[in-house]
C-alpha atoms as a PDB file:
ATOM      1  CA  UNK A   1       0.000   0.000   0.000  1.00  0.00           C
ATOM      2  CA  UNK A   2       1.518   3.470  -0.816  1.00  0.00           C
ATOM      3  CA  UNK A   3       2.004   5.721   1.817  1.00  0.00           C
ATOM      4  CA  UNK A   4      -0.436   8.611   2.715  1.00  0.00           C
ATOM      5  CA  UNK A   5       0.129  12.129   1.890  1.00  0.00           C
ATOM      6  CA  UNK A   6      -2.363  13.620   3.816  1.00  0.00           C
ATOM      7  CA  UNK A   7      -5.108  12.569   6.124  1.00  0.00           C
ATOM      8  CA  UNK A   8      -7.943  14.442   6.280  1.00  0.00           C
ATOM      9  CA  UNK A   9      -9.392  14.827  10.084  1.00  0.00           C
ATOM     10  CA  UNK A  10     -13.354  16.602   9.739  1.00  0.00           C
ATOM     11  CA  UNK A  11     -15.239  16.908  13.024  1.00  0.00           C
ATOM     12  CA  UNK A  12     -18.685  16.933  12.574  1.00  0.00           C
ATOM     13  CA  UNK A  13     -21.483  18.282  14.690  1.00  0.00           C
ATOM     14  CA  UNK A  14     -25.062  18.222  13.089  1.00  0.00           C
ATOM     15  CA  UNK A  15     -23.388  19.215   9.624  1.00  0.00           C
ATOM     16  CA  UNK A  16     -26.327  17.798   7.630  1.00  0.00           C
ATOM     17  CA  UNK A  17     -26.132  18.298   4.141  1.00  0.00           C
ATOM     18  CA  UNK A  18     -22.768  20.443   4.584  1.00  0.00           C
ATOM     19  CA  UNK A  19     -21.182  17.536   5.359  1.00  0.00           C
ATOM     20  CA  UNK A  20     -21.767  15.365   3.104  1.00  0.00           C
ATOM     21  CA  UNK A  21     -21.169  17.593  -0.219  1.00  0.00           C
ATOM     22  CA  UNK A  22     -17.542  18.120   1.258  1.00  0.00           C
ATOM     23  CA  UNK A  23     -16.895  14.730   1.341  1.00  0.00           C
ATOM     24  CA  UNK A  24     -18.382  14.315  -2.444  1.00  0.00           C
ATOM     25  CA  UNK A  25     -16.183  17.513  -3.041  1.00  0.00           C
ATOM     26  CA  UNK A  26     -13.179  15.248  -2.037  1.00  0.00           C
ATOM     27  CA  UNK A  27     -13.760  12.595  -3.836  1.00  0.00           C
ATOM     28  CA  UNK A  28     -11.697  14.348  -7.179  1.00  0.00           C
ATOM     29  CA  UNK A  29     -10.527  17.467  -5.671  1.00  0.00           C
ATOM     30  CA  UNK A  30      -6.604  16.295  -5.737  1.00  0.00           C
ATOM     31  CA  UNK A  31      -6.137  12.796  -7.601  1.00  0.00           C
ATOM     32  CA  UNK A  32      -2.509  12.979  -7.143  1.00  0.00           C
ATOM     33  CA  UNK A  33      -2.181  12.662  -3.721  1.00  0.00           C
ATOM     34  CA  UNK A  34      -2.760   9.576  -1.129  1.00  0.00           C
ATOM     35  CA  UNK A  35      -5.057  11.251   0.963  1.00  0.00           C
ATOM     36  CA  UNK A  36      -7.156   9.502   3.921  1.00  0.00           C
ATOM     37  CA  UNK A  37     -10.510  10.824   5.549  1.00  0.00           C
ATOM     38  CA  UNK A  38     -11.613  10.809   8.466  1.00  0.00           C
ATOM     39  CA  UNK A  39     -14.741  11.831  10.073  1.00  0.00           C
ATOM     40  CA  UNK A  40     -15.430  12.001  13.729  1.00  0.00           C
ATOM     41  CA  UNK A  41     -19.147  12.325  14.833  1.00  0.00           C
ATOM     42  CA  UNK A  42     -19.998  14.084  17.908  1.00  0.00           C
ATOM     43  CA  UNK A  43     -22.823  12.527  18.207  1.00  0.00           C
ATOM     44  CA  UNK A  44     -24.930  14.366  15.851  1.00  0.00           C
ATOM     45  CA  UNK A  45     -28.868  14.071  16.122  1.00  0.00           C
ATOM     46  CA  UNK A  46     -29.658  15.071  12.063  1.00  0.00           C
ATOM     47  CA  UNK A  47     -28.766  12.458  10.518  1.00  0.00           C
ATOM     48  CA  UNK A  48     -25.746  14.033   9.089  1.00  0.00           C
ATOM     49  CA  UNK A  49     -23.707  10.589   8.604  1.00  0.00           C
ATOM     50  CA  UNK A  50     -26.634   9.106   6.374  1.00  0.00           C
ATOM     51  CA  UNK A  51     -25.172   8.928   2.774  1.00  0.00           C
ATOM     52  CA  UNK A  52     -21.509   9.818   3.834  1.00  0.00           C
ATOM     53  CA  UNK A  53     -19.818   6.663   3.070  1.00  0.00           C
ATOM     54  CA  UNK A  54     -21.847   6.934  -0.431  1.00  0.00           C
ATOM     55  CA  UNK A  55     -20.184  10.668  -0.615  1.00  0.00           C
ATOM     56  CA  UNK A  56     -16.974   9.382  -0.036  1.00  0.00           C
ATOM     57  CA  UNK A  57     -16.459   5.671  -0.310  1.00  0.00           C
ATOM     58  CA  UNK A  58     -13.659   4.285   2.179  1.00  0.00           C
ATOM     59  CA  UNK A  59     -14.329   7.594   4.490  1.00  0.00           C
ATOM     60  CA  UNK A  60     -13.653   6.519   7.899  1.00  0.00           C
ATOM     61  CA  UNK A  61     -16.117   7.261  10.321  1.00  0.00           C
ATOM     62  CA  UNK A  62     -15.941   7.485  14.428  1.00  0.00           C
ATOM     63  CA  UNK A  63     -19.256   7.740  16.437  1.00  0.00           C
ATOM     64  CA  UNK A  64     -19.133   9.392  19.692  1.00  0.00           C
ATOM     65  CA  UNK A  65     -21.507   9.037  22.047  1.00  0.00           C
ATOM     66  CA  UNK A  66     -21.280  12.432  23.404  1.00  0.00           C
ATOM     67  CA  UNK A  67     -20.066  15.987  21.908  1.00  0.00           C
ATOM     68  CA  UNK A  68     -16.562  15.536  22.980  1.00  0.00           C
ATOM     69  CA  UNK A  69     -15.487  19.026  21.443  1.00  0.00           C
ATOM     70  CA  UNK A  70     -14.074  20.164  19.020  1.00  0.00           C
ATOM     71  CA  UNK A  71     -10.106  19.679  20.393  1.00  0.00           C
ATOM     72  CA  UNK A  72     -11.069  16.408  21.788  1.00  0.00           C
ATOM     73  CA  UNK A  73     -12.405  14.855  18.127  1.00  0.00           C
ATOM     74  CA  UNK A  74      -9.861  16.219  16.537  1.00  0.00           C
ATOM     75  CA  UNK A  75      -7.461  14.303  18.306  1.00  0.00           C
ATOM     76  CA  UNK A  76      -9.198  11.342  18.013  1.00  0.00           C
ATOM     77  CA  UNK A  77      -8.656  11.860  14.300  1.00  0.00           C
ATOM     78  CA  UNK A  78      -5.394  12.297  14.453  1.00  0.00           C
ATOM     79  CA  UNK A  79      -4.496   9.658  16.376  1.00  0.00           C
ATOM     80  CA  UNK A  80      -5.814   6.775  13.603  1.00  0.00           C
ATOM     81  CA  UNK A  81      -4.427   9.026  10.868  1.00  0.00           C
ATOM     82  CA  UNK A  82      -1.729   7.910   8.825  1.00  0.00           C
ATOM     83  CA  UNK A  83      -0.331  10.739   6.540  1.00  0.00           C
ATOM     84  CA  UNK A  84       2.719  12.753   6.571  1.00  0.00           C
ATOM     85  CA  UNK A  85       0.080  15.894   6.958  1.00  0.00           C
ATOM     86  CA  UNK A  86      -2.532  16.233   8.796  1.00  0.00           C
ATOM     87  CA  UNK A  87      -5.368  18.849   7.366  1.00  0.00           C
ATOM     88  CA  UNK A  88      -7.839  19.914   9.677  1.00  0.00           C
ATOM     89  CA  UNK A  89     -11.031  20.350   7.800  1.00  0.00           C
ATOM     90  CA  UNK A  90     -14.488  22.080   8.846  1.00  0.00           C
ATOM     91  CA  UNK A  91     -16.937  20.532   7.769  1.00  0.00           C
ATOM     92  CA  UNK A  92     -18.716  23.658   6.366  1.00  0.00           C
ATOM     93  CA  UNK A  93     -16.106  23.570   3.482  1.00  0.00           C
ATOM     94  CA  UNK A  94     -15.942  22.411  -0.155  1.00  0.00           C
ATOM     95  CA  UNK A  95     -12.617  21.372  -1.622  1.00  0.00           C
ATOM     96  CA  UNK A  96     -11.520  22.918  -4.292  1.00  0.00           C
ATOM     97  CA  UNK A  97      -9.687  21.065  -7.194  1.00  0.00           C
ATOM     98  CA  UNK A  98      -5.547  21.401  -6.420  1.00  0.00           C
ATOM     99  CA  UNK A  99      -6.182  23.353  -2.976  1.00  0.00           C
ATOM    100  CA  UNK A 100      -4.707  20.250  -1.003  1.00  0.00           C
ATOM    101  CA  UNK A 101      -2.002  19.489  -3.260  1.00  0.00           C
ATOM    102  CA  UNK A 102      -1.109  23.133  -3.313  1.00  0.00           C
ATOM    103  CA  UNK A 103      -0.587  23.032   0.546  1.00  0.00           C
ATOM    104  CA  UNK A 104       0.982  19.492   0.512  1.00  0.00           C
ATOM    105  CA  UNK A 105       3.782  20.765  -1.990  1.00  0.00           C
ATOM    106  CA  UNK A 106       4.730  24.171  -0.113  1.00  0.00           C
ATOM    107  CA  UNK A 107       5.410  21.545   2.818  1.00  0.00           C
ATOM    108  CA  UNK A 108       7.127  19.618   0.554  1.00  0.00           C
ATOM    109  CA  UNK A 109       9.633  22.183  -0.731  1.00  0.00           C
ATOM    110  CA  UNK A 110       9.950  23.980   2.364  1.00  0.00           C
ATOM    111  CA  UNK A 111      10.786  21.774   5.177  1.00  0.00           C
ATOM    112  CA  UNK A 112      11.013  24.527   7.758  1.00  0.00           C
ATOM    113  CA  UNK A 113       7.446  25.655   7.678  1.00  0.00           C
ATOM    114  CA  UNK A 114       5.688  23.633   9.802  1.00  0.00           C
ATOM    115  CA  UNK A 115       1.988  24.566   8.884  1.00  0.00           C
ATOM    116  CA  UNK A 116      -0.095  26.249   5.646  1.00  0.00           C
ATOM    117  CA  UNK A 117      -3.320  27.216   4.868  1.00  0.00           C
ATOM    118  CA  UNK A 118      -5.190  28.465   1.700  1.00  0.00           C
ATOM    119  CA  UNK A 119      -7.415  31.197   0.887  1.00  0.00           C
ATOM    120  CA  UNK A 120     -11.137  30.857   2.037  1.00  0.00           C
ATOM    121  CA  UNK A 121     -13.643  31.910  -0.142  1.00  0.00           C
ATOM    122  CA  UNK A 122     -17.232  32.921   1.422  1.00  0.00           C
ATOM    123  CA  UNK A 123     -20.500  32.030   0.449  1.00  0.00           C
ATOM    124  CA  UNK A 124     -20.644  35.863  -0.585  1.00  0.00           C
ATOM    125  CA  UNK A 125     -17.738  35.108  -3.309  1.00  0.00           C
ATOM    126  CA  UNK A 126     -15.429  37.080  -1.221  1.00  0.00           C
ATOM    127  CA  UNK A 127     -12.551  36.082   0.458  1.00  0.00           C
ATOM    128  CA  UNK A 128     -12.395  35.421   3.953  1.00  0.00           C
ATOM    129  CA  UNK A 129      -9.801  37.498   6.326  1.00  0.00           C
ATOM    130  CA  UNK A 130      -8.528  34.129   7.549  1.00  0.00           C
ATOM    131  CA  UNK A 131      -5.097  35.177   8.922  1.00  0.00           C
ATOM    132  CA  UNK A 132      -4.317  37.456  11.810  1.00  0.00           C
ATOM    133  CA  UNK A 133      -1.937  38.193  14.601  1.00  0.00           C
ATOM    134  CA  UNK A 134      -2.330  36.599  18.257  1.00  0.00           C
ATOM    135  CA  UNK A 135      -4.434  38.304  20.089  1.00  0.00           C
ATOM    136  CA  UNK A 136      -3.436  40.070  23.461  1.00  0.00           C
ATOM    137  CA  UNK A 137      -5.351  41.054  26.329  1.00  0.00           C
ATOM    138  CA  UNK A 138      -5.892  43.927  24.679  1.00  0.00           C
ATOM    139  CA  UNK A 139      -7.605  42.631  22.017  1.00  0.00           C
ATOM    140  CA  UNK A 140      -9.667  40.201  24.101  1.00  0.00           C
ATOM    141  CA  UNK A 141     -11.265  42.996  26.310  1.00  0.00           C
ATOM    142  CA  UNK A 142     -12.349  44.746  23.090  1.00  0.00           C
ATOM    143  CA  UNK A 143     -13.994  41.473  21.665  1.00  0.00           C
ATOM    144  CA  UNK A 144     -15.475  40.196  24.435  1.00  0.00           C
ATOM    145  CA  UNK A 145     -16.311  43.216  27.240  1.00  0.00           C
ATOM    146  CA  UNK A 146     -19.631  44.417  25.933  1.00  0.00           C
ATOM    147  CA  UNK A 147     -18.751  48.571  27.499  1.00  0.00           C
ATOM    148  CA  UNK A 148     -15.238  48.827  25.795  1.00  0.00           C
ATOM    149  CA  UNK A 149     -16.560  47.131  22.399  1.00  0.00           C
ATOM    150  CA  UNK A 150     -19.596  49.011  22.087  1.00  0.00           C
ATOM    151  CA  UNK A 151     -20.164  52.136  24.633  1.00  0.00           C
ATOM    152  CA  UNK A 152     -16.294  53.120  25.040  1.00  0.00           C
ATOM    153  CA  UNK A 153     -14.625  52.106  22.110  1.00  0.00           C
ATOM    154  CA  UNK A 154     -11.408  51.145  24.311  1.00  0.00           C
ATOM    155  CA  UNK A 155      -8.606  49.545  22.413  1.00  0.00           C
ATOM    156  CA  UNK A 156     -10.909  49.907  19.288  1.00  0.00           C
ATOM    157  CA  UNK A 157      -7.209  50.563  17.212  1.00  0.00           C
ATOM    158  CA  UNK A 158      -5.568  47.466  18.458  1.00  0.00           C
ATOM    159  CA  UNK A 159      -8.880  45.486  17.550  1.00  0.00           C
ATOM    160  CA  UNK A 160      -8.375  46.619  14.175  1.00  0.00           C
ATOM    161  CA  UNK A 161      -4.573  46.046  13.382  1.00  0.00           C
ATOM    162  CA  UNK A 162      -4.989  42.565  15.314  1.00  0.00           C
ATOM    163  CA  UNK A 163      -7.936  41.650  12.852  1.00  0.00           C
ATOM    164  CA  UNK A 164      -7.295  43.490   9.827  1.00  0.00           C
ATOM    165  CA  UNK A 165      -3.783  45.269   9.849  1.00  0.00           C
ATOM    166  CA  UNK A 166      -1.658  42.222   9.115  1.00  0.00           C
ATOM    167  CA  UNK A 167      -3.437  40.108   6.219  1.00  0.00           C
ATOM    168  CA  UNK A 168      -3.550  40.746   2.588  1.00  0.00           C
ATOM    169  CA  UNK A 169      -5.864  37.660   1.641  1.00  0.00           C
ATOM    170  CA  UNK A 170      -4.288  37.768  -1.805  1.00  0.00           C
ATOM    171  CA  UNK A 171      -0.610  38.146  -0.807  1.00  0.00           C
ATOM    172  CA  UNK A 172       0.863  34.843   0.502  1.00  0.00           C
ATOM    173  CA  UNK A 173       2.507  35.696   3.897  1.00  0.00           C
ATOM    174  CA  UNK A 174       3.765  34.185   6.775  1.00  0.00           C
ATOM    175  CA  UNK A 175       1.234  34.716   9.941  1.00  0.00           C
ATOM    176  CA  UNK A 176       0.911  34.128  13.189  1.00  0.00           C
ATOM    177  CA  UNK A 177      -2.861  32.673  12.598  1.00  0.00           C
ATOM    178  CA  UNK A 178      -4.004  30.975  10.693  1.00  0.00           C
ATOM    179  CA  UNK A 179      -8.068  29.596  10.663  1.00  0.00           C
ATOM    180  CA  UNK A 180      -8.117  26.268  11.184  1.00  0.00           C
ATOM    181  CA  UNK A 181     -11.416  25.443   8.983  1.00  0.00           C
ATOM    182  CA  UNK A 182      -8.341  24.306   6.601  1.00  0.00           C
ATOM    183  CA  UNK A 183      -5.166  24.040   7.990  1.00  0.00           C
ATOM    184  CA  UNK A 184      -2.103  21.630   6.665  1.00  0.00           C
ATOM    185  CA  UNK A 185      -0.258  20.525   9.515  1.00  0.00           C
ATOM    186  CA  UNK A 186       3.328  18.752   9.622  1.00  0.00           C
ATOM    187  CA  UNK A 187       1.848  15.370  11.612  1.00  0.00           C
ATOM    188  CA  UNK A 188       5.296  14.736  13.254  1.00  0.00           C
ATOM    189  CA  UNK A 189       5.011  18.553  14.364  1.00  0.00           C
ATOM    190  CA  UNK A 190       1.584  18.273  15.615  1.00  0.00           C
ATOM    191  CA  UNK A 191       2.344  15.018  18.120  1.00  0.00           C
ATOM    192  CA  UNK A 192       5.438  17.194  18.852  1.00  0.00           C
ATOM    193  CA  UNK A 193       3.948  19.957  20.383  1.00  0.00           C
ATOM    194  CA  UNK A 194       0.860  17.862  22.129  1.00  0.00           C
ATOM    195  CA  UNK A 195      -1.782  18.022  19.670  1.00  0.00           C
ATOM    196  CA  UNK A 196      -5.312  19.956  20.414  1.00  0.00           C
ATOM    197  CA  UNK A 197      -5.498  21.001  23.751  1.00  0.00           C
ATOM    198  CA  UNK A 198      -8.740  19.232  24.953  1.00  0.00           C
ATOM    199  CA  UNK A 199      -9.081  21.955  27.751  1.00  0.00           C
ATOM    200  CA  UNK A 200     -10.888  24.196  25.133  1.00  0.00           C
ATOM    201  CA  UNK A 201     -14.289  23.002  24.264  1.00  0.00           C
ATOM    202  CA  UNK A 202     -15.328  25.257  21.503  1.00  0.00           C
ATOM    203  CA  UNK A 203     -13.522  28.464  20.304  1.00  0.00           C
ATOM    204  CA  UNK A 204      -9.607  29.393  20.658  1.00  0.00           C
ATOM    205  CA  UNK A 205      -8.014  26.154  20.588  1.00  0.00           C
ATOM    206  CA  UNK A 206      -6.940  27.131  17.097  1.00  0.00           C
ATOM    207  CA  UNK A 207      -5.231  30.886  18.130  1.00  0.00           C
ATOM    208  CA  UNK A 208      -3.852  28.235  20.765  1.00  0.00           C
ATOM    209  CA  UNK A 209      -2.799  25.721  18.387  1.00  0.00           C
ATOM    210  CA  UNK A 210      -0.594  28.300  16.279  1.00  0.00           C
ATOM    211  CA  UNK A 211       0.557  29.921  18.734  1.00  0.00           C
ATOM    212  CA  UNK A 212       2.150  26.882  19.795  1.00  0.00           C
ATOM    213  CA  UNK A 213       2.993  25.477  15.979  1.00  0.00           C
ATOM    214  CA  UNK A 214       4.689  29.086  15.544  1.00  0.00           C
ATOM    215  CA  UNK A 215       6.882  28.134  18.482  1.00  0.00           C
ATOM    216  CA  UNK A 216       8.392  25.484  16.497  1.00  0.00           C
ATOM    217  CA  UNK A 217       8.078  26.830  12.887  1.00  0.00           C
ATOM    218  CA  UNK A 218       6.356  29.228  10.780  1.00  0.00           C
ATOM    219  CA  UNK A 219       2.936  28.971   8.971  1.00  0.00           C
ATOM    220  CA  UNK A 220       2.437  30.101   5.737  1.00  0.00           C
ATOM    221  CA  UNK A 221      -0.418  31.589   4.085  1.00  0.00           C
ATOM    222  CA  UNK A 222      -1.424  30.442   0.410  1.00  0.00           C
ATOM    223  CA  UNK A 223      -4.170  32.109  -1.686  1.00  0.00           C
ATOM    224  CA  UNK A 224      -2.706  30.628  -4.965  1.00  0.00           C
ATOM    225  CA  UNK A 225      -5.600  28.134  -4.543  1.00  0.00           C
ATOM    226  CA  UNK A 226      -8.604  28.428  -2.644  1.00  0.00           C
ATOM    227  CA  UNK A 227     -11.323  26.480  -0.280  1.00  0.00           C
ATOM    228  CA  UNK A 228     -15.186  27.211  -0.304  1.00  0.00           C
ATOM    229  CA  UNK A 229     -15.935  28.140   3.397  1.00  0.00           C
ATOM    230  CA  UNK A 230     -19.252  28.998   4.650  1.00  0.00           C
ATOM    231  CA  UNK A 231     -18.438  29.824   8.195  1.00  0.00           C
ATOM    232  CA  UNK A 232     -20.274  29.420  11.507  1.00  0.00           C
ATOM    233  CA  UNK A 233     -23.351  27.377  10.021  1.00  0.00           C
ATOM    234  CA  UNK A 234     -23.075  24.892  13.032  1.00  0.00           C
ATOM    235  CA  UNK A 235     -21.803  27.842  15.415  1.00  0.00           C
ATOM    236  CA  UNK A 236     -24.888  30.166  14.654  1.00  0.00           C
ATOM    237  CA  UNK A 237     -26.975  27.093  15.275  1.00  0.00           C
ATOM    238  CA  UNK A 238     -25.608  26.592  18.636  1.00  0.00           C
ATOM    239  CA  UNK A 239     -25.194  29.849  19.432  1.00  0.00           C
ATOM    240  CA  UNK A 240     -25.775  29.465  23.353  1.00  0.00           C
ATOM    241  CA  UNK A 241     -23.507  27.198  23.435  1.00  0.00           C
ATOM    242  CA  UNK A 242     -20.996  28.709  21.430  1.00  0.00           C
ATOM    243  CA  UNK A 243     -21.234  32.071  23.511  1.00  0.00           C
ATOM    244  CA  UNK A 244     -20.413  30.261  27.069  1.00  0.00           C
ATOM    245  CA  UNK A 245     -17.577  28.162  24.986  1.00  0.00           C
ATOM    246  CA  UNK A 246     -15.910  31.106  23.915  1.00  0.00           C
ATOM    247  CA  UNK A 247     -16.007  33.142  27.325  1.00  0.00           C
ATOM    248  CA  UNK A 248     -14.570  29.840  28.743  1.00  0.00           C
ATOM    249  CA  UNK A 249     -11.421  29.250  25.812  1.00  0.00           C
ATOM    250  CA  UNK A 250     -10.594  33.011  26.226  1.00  0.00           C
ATOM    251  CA  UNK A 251      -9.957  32.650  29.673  1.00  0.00           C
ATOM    252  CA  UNK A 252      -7.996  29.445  28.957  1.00  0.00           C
ATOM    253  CA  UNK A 253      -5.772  31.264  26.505  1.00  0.00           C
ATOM    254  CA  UNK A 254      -5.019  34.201  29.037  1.00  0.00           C
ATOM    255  CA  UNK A 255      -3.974  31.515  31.793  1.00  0.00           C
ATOM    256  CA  UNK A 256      -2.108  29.414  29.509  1.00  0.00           C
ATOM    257  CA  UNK A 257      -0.028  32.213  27.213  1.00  0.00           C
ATOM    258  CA  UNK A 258      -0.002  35.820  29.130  1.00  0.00           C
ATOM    259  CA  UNK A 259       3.277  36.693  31.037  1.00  0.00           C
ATOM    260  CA  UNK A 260       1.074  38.038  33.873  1.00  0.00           C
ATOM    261  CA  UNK A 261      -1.081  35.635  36.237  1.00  0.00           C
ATOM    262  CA  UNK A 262      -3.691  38.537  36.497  1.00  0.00           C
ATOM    263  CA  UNK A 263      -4.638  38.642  33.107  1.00  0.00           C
ATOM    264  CA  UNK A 264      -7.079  36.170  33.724  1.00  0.00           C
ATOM    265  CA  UNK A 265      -8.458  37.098  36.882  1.00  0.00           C
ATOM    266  CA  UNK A 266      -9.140  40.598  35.447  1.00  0.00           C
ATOM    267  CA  UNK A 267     -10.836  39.338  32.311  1.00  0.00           C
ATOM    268  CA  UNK A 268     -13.241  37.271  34.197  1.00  0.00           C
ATOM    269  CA  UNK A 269     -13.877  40.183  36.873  1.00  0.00           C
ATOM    270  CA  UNK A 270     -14.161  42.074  33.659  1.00  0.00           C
ATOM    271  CA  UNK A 271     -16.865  39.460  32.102  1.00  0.00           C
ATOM    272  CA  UNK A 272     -19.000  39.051  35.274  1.00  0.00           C
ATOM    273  CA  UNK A 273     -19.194  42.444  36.301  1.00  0.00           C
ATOM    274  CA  UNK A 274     -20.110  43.289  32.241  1.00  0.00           C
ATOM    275  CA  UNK A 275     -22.919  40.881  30.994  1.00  0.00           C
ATOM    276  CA  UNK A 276     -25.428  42.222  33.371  1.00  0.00           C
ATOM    277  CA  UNK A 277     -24.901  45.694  31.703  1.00  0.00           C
ATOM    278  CA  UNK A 278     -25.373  43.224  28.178  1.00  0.00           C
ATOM    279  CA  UNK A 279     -28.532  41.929  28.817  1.00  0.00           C
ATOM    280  CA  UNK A 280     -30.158  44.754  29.998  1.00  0.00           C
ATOM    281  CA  UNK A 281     -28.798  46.412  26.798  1.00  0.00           C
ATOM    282  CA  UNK A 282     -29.997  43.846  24.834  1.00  0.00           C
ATOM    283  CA  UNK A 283     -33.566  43.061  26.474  1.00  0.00           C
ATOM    284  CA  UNK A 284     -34.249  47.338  26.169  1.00  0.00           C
ATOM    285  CA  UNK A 285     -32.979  46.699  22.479  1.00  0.00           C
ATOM    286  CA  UNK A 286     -35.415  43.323  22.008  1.00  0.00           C
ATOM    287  CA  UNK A 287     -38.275  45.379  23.578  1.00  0.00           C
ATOM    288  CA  UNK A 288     -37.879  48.134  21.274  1.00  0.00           C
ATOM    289  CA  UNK A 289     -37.707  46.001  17.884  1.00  0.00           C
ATOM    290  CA  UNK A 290     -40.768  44.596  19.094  1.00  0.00           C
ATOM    291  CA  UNK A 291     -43.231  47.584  19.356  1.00  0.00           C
ATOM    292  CA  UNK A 292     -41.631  48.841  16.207  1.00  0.00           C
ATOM    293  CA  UNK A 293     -42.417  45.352  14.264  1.00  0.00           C
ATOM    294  CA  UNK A 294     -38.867  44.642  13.081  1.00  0.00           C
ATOM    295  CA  UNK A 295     -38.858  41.008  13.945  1.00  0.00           C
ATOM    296  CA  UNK A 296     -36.019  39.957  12.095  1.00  0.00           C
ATOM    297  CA  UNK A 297     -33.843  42.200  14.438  1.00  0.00           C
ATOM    298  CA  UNK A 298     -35.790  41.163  17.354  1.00  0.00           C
ATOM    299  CA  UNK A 299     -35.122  37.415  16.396  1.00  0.00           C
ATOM    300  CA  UNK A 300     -31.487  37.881  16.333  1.00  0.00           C
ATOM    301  CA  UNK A 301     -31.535  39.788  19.927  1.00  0.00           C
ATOM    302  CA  UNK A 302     -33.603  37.644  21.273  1.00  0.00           C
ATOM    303  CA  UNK A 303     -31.061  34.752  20.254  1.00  0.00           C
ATOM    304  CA  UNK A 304     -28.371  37.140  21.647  1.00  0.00           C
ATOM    305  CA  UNK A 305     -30.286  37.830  24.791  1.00  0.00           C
ATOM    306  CA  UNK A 306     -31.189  34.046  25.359  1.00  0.00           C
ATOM    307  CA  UNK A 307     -27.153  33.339  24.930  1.00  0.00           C
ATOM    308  CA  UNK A 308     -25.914  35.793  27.517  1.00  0.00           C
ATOM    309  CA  UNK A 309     -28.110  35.223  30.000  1.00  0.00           C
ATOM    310  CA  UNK A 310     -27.876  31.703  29.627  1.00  0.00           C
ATOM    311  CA  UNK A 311     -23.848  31.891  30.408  1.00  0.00           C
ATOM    312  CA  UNK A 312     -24.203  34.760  33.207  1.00  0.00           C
ATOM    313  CA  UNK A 313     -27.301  32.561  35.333  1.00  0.00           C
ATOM    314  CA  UNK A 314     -26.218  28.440  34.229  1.00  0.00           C
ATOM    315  CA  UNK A 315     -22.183  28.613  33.017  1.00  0.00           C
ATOM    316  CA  UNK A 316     -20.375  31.288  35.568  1.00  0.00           C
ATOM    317  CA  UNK A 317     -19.402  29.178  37.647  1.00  0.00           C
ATOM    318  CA  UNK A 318     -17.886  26.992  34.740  1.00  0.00           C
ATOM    319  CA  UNK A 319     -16.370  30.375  33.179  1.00  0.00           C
ATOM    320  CA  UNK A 320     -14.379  31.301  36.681  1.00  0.00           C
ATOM    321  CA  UNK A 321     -12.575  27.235  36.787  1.00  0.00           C
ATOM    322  CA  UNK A 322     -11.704  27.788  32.890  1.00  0.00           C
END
């Protein structure tokens, strides 16, 4: 048997039809290359997994009985996989013909790089801003404190250079970031530095993963080729849980990576004493859409509402162990 080039590691959560048009998108996106798949199921209740070895005949599939995570089933992909790459693969993508191969020989011929990934193309036609610097605490407060992002516009400028200020998405570049809906991984690299860190259950254990790849090598941004991504289908689904998984992997980051041992501490002092300020906001907000008969905007506060509160009164005291 000829040995694998890449291994293909897709966690799916209630992916539905998403999934199983990537997997038919694989099926002659890169005929060169010995490429395995591999799908791991957190235990998905829509009968996402129906059809997938039709998609994709000789996909390998893992069940869960449980949503393990995102880190966690990751993991468990890469620990069957066989290929001198790993690519990390949402399962909201479509592959595009070349993309892998593209990725696969930029590893090839440059043995220092430890990681790549390619442009992302929305389901807008536009490409994604998929590359970015690490974020520091900075950042975080601006993202994720509801006053400083959207009453005091604190550390608005950092925000911007973190997100924006260092990605061309048609200039190849090296960068610290790099989204992991399709990332090319060196697998000897990846068991070298510890894999996923399972601590994270949804959101930031990518920033986290290159920030520890980029330790060891640097990643390399590709938009010579390009992936079909349609971004946070299963996220905006979830969205309550998504919300109290975030709060919880920021917190994780600022443990794990800042030089100071307060950062944390202050960002969840920061995050309690906020989100009662956010859901008052956003309940005066939902009653005003309301009596003015805008219901698509009151649907999406409402949704907004129903997330925050559901962190501040059910997942606190989860946030403050993070």
């Amino acid at each position: 048997m000829a040995p694998t080039d890449v291994s293909i590691c897709i966690v799916n959560w209630n992916g539905g039809d998403m999934l199983r048009n990537l997997l038919a998108s694989l099926r002659t996106s890169d005929p060169e290359l010995a490429m395995q798949t591999i799908v791991v199921d957190n235990a998905s209740s829509d009968q996402s997994l129906a059809g997938a070895e039709d998609a994709l005949p000789g996909v390998r599939i893992i069940r869960n009985d449980r949503n393990t995570g995102f880190a966690r089933a990751n993991n468990q992909c890469a620990a069957v996989a066989t290929g001198r790459y790993l690519l990390f693969l949402n399962n909201d993508t479509l592959a595009s013909p070349g993309a892998i191969s593209m990725l696969a020989r930029f590893l090839d011929e440059h043995p220092n790089y430890v990681a790549a990934g390619p442009k992302l193309i929305g389901s807008d036609g536009q490409p994604q801003h998929t590359g970015r610097r690490l974020p520091t605490l900075r950042v975080i407060l601006h993202q994720r404190v509801f006053v400083f992002s959207n009453w005091l516009r604190v550390f608005a400028g950092q925000y911007r250079r973190y997100r924006y200020g260092a990605f061309d998405p048609e200039i190849g570049a090296d960068m610290p970031q790099l989204a992991a809906a399709a990332l090319l991984v060196r697998s000897d690299v990846f068991h070298e530095i510890g894999g996923w860190d399972e601590g994270y259950e949804f959101g930031v254990e990518d920033v986290d993963l290159c920030l520890r790849l980029g330790r060891v090598g640097p990643i390399r941004y590709l938009p010579e080729r390009s992936l079909i991504h349609f971004g946070r289908i299963t996220s905006q689904a979830n969205y309550g849980f998504t919300y109290a998984a975030y709060e919880c992997g920021y917190a994780r980051y600022l443990r794990k990576h800042h030089r100071s041992r307060l950062a944390a501490p202050f960002y969840k002092v920061l995050i309690t004493l906020d989100t009662p300020l956010r859901l008052a906001f956003l309940a005066t907000m939902l009653a005003g859409y309301r009596i003015i008969g805008r219901r698509d905007a009151a649907e999406r506060t409402r949704r907004r509402l129903s997330a925050a509160a559901g962190f501040y009164f059910g997942q606190l005291r989860r946030f403050w162990r993070s």
